[in-house]
C-alpha atoms as a PDB file:
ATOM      1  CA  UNK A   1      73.754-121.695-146.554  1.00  0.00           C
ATOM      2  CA  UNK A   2      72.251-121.876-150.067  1.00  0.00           C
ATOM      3  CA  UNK A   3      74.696-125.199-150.706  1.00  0.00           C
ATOM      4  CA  UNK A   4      73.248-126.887-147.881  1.00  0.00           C
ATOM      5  CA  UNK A   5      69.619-125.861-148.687  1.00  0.00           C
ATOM      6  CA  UNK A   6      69.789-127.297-152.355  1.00  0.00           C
ATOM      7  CA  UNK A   7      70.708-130.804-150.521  1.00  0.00           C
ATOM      8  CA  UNK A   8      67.656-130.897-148.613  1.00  0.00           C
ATOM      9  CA  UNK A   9      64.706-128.673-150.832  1.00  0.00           C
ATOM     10  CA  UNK A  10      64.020-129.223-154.063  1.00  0.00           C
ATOM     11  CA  UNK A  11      64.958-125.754-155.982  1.00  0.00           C
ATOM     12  CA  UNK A  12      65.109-124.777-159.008  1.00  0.00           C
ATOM     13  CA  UNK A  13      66.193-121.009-159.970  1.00  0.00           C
ATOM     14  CA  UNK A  14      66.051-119.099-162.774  1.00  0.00           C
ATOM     15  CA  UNK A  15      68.034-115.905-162.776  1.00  0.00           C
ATOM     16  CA  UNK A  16      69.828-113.050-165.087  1.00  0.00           C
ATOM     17  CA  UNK A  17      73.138-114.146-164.581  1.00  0.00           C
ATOM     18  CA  UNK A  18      72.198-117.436-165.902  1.00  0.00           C
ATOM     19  CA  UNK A  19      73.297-116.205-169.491  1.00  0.00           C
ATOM     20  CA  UNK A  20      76.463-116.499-167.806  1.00  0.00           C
ATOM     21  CA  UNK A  21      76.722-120.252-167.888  1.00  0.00           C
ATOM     22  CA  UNK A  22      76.642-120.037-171.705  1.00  0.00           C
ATOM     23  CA  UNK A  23      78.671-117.037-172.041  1.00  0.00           C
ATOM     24  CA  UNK A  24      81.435-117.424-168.993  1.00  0.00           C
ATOM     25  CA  UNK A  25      83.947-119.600-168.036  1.00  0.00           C
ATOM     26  CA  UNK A  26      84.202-123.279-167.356  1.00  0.00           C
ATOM     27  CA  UNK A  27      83.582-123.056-163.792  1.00  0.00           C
ATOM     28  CA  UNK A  28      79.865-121.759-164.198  1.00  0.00           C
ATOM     29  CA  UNK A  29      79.047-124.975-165.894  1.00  0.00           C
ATOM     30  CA  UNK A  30      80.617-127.537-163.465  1.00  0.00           C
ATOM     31  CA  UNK A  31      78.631-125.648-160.994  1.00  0.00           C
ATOM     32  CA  UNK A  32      75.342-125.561-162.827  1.00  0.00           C
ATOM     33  CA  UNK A  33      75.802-129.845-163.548  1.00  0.00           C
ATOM     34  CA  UNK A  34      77.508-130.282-159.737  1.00  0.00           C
ATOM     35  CA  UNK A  35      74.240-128.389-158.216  1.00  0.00           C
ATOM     36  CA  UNK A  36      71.851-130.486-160.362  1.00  0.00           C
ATOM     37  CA  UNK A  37      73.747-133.664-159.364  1.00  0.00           C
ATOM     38  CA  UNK A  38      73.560-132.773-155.770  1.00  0.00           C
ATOM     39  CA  UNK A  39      69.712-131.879-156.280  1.00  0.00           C
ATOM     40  CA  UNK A  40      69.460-136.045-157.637  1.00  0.00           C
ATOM     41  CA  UNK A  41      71.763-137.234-154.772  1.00  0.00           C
ATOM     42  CA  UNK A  42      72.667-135.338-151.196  1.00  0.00           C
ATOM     43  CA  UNK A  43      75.376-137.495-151.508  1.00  0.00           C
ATOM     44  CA  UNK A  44      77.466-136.332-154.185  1.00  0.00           C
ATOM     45  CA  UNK A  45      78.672-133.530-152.466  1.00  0.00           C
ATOM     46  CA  UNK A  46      80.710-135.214-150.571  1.00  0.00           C
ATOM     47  CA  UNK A  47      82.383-136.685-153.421  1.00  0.00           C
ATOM     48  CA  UNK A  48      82.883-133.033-154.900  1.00  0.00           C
ATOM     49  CA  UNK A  49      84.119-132.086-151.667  1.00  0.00           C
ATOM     50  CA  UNK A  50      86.555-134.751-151.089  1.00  0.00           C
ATOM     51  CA  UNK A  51      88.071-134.367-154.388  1.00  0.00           C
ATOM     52  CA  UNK A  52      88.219-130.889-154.278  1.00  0.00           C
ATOM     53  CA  UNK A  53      90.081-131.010-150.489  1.00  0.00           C
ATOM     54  CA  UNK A  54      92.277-133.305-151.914  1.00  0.00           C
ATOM     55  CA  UNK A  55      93.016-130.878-155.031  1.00  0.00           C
ATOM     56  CA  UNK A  56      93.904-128.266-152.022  1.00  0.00           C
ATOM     57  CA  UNK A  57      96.102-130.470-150.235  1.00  0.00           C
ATOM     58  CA  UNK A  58      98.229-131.096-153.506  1.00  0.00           C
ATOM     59  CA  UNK A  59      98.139-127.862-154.205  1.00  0.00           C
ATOM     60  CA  UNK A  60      99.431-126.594-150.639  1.00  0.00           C
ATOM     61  CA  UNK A  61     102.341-128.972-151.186  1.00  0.00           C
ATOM     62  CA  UNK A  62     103.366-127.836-154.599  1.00  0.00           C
ATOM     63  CA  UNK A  63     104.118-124.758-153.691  1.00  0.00           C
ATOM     64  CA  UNK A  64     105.167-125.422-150.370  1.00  0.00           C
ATOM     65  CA  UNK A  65     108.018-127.355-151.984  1.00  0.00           C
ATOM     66  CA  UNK A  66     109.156-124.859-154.430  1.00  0.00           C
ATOM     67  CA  UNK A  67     109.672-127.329-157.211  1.00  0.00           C
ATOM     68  CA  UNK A  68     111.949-129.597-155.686  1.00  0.00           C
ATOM     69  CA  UNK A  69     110.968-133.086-154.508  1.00  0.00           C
ATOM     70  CA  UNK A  70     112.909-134.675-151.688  1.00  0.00           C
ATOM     71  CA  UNK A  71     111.579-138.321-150.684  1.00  0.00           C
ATOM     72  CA  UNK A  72     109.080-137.288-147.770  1.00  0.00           C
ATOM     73  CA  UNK A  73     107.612-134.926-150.274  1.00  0.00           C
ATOM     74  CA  UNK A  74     107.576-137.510-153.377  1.00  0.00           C
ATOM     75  CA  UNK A  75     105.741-139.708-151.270  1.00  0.00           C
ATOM     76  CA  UNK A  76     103.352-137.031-149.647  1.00  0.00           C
ATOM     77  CA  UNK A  77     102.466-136.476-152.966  1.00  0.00           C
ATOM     78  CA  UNK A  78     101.927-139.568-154.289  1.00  0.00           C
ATOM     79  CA  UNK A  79      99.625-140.323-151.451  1.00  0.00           C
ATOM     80  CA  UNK A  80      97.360-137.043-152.846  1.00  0.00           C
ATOM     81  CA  UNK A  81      97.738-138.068-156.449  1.00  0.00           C
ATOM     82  CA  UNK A  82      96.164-141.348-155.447  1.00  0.00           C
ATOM     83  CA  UNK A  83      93.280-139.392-153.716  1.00  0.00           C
ATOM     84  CA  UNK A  84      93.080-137.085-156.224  1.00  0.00           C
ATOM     85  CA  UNK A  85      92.594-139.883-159.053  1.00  0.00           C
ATOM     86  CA  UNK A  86      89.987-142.350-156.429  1.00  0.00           C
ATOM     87  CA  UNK A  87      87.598-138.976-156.680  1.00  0.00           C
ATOM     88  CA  UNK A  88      88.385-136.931-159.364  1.00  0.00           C
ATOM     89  CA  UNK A  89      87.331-139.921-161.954  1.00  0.00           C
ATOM     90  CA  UNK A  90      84.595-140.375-160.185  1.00  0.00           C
ATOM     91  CA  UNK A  91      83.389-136.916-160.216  1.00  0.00           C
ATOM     92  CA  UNK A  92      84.008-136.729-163.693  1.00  0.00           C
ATOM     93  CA  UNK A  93      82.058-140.119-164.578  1.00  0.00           C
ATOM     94  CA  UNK A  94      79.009-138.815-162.301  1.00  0.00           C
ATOM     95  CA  UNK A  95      79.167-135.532-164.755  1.00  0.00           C
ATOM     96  CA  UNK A  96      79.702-137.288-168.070  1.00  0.00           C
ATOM     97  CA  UNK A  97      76.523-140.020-167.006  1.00  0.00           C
ATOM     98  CA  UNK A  98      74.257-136.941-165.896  1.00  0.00           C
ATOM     99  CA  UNK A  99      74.799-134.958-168.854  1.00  0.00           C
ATOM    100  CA  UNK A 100      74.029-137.961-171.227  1.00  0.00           C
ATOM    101  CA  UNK A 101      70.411-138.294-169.418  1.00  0.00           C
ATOM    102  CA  UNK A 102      70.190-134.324-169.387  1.00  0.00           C
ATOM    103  CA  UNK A 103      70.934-133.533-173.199  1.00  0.00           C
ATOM    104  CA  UNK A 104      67.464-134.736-175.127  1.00  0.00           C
ATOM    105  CA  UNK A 105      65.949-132.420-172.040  1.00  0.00           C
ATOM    106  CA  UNK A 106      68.010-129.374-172.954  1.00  0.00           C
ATOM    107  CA  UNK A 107      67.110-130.219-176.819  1.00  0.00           C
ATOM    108  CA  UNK A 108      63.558-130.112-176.061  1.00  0.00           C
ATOM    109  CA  UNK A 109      63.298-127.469-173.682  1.00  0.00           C
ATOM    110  CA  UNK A 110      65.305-124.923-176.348  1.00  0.00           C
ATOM    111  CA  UNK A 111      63.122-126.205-178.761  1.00  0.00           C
ATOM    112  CA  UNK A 112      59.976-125.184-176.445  1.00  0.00           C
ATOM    113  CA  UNK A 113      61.161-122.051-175.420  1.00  0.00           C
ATOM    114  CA  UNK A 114      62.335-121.025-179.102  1.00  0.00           C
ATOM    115  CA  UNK A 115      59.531-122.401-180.837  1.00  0.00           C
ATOM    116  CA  UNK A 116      62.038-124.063-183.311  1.00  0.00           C
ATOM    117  CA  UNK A 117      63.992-127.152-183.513  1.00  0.00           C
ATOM    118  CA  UNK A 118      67.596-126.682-183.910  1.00  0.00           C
ATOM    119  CA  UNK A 119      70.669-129.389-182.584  1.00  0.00           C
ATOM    120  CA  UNK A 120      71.950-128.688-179.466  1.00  0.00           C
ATOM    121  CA  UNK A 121      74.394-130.320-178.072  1.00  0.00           C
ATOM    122  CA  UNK A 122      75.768-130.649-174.233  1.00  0.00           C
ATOM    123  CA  UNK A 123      79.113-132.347-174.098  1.00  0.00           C
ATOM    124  CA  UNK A 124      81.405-133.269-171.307  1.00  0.00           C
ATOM    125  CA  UNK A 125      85.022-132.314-172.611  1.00  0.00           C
ATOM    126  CA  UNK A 126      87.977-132.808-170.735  1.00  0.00           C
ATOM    127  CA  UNK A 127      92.068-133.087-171.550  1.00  0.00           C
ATOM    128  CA  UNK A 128      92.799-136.150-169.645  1.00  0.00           C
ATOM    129  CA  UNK A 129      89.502-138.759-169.451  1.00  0.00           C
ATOM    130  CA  UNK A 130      90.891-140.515-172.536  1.00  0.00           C
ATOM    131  CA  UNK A 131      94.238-141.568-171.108  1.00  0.00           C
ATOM    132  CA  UNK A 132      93.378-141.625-167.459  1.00  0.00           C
ATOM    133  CA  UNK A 133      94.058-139.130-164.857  1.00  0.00           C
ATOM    134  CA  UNK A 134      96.973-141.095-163.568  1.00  0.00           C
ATOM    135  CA  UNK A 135      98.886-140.849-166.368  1.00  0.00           C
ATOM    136  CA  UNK A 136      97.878-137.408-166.813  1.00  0.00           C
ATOM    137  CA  UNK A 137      98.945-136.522-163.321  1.00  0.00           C
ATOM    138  CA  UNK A 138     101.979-138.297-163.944  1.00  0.00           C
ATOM    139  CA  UNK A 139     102.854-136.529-167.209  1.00  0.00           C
ATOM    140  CA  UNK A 140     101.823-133.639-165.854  1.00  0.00           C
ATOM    141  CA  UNK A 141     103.896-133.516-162.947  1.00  0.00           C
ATOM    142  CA  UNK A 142     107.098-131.430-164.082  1.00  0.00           C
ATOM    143  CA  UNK A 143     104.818-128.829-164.768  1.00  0.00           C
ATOM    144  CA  UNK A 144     102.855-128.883-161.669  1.00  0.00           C
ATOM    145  CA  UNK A 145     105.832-128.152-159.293  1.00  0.00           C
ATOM    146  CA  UNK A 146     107.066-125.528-161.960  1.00  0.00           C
ATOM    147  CA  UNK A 147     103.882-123.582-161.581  1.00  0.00           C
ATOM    148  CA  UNK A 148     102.808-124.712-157.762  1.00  0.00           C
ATOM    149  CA  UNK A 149      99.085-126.278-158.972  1.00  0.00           C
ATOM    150  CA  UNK A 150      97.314-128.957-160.379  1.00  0.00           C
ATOM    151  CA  UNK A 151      97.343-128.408-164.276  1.00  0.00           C
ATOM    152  CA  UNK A 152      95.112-131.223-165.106  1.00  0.00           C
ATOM    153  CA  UNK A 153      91.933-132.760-163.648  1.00  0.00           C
ATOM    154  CA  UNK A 154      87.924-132.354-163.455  1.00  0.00           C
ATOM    155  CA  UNK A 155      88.628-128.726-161.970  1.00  0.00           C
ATOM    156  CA  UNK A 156      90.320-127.667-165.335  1.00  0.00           C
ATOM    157  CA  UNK A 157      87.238-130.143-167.480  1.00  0.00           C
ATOM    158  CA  UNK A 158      84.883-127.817-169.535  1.00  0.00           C
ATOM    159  CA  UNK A 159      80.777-128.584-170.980  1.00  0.00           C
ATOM    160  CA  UNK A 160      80.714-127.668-174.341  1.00  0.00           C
ATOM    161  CA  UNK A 161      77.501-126.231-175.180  1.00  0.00           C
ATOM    162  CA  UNK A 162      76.667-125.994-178.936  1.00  0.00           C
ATOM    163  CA  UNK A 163      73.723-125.089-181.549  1.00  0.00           C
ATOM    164  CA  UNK A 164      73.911-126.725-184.810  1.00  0.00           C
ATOM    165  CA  UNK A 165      77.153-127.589-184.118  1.00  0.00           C
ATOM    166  CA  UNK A 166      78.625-124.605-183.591  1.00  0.00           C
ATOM    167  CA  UNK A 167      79.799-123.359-179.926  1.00  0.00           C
ATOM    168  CA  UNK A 168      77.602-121.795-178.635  1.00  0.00           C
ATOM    169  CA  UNK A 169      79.676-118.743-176.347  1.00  0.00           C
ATOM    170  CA  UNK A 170      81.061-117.398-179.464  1.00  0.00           C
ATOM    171  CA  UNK A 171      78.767-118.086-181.933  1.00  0.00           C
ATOM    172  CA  UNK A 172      75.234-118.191-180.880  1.00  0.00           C
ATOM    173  CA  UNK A 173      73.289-114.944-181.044  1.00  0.00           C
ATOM    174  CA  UNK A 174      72.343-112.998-177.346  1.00  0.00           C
ATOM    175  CA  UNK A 175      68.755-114.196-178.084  1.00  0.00           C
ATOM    176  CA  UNK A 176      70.538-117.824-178.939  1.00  0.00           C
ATOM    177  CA  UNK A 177      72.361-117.770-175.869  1.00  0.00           C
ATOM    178  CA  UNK A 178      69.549-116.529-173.293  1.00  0.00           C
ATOM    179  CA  UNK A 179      67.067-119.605-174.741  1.00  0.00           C
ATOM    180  CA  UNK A 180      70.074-121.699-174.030  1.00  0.00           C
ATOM    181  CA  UNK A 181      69.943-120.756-170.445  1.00  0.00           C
ATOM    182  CA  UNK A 182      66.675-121.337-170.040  1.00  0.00           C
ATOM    183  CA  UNK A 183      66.555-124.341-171.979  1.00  0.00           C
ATOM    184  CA  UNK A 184      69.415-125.542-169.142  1.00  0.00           C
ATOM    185  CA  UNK A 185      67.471-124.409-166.341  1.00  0.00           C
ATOM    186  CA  UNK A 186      64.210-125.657-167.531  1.00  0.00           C
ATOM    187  CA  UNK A 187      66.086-128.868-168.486  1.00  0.00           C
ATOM    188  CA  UNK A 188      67.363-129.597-165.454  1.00  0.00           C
ATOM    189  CA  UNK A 189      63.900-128.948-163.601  1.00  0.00           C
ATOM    190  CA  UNK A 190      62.442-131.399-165.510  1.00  0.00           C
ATOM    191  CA  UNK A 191      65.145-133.943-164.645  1.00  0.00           C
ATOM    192  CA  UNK A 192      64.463-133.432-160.944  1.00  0.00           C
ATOM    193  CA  UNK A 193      60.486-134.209-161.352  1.00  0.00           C
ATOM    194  CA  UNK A 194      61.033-136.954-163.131  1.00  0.00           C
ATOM    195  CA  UNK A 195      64.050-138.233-160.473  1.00  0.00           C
ATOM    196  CA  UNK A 196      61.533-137.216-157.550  1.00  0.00           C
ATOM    197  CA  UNK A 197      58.604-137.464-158.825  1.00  0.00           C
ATOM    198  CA  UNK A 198      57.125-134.048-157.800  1.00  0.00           C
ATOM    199  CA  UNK A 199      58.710-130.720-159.249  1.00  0.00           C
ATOM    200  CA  UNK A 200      60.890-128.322-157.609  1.00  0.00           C
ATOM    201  CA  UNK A 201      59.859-125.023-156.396  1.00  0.00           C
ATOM    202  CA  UNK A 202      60.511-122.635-159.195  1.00  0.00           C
ATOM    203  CA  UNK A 203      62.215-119.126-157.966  1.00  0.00           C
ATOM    204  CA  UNK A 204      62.316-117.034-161.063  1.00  0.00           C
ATOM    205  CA  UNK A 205      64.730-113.899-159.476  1.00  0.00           C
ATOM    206  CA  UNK A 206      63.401-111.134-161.930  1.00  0.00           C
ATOM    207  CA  UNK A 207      64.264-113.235-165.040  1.00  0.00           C
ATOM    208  CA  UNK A 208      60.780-111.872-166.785  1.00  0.00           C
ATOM    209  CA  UNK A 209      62.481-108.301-167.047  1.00  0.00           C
ATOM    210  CA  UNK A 210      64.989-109.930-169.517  1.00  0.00           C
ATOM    211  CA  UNK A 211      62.735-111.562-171.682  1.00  0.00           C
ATOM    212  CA  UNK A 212      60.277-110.588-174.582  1.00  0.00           C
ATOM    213  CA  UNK A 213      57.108-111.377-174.697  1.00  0.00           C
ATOM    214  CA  UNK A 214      57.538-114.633-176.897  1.00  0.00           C
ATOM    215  CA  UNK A 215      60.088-116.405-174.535  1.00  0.00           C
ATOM    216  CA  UNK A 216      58.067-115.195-171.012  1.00  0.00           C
ATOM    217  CA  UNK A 217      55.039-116.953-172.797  1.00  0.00           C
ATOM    218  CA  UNK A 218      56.515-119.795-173.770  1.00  0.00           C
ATOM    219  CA  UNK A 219      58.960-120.364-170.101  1.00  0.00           C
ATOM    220  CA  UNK A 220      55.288-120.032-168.579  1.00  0.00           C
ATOM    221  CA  UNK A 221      53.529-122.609-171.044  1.00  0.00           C
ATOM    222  CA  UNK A 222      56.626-124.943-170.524  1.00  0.00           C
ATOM    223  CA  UNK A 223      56.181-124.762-166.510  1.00  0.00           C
ATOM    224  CA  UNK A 224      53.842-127.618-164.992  1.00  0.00           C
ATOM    225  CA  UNK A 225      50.492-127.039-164.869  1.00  0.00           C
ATOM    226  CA  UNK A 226      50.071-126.238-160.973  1.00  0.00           C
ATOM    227  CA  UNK A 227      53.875-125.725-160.698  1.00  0.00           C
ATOM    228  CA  UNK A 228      54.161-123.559-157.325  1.00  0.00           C
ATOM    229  CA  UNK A 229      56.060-120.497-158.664  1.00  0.00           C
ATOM    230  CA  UNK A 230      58.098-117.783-156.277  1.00  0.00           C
ATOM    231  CA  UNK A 231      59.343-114.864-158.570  1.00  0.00           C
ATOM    232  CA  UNK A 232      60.069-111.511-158.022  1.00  0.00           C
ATOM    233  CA  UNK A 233      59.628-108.653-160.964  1.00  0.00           C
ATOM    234  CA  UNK A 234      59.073-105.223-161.336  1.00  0.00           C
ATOM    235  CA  UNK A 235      56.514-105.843-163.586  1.00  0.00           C
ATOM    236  CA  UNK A 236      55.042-109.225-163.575  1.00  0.00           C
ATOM    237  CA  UNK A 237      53.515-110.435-166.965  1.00  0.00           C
ATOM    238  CA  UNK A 238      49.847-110.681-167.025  1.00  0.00           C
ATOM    239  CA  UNK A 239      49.541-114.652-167.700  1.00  0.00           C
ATOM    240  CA  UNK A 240      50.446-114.990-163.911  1.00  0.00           C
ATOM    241  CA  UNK A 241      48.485-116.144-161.804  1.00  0.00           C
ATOM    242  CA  UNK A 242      49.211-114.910-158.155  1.00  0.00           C
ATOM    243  CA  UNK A 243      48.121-116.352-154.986  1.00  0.00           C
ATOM    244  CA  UNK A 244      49.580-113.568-152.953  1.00  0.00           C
ATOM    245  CA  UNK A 245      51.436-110.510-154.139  1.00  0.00           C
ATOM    246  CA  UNK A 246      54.143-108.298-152.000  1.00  0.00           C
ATOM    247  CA  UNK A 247      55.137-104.901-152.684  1.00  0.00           C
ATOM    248  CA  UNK A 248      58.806-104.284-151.693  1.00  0.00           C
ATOM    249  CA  UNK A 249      59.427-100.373-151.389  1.00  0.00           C
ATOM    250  CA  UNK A 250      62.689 -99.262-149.231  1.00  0.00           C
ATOM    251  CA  UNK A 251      62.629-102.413-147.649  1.00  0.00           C
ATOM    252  CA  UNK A 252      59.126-102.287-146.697  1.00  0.00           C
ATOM    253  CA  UNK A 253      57.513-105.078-147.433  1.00  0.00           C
ATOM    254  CA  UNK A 254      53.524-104.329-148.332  1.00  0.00           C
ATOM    255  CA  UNK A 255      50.653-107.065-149.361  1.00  0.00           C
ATOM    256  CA  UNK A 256      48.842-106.250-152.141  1.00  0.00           C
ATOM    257  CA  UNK A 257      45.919-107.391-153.910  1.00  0.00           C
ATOM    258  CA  UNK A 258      46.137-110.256-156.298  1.00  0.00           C
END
């Protein structure tokens, strides 16, 4: 499974969707830090994963109960509240501390993709960190059993993403927006040479076909010199430098001539 494999090899992948994690929801960019914090520690996922089993166990029981609390219940779900707050504040302090070490990367890495130096700004933002998520839980509750799930908590917490101050899904050009997610990818990779001191494999999944000339140029002159690079392209620009080259046709799979 590609979750395990991240644990164990250091990856880093650039791909078309990744405009997505400027441009979609909330989820793409808790994925996109939660992968990168994995990458820096194998252990982290089990953090993620025993908060989020705990978020599906409180779940399960808010709509089993229909909205009505007897005592067994009350304390059932005080017992997953408590679970839910031991992980869930840690999971969001493991996000807020990466993202403070990862923001003067993403800066410079827009900057070196864009050939310009503009404020960018990666921010953790989140409805409950600045009362707690027990009392959020707890004032949150009513509403929870009305609607059968957990309203509030890192699952529901958001990385703003913004260019000169301004946010940058809505107001950030395509162009703006496709540096961006570069700048985040290329970011990141960074992070994880410095952490490990050796850089990831780079898998670039046909990313060249969606940039112009002046962005594949500068990705490239950004990469490592000697960075081990696995991409795939219809059309691969001329500045690479391939060790091997295979032409997929139908499935066939044909070496060609460097």
């Amino acid at each position: 499974r590609s979750a395990d494999l991240i644990k164990w090899v250091l990856i880093t992948v650039f791909a078309p969707t990744d405009l997505d994690i400027v441009k979609g929801g909330p989820a793409l960019r808790r994925g996109l830090v939660d992968q990168l914090l994995i990458s820096m520690d194998p252990r982290h996922d089990a953090l993620r994963s025993g908060f989020e089993k705990a978020l599906r166990q409180r779940n399960a029981l808010l709509k089993q109960v229909h909205g009505k609390l007897d005592d067994s219940a009350s304390v059932t779900l005080d017992v997953w509240d408590a679970k839910l707050v031991e992980m869930g504040e840690a999971l969001a302090s493991k996000r807020i501390e990466l993202l403070s070490t990862m923001a003067p990367f993403v800066e410079r890495a827009y900057g070196d993709i864009a050939g310009v130096t503009v404020d960018v700004g990666v921010d953790y933002k989140s409805s409950w960190h600045d009362i707690g998520l027990v009392e959020a839980l707890k004032a949150a509750r009513v509403d929870d059993l009305r609607r059968g799930v957990t309203t509030v908590g890192p699952h529901r917490d958001d990385i703003e993403l913004t260019i000169d101050e301004m946010p940058a899904r809505t107001h950030a050009s395509q162009g703006e927006q496709r540096t961006l997610a570069l700048g985040l990818r290329l970011a990141g990779h960074r992070l994880l040479s410095d952490t490990h001191g050796s850089p990831p494999v780079l898998l670039l999944d046909d990313v060249f076909s969606e940039l112009d000339d002046q962005r594949t140029e500068a990705l490239l002159a950004a990469v490592p010199q000697g960075q081990r690079i696995i991409t795939t392209a219809t059309d691969p620009p001329t500045s690479v430098h391939t060790d091997q080259l295979l032409l997929v046709t139908d499935g066939v799979v044909e070496e060609r001539t460097a």
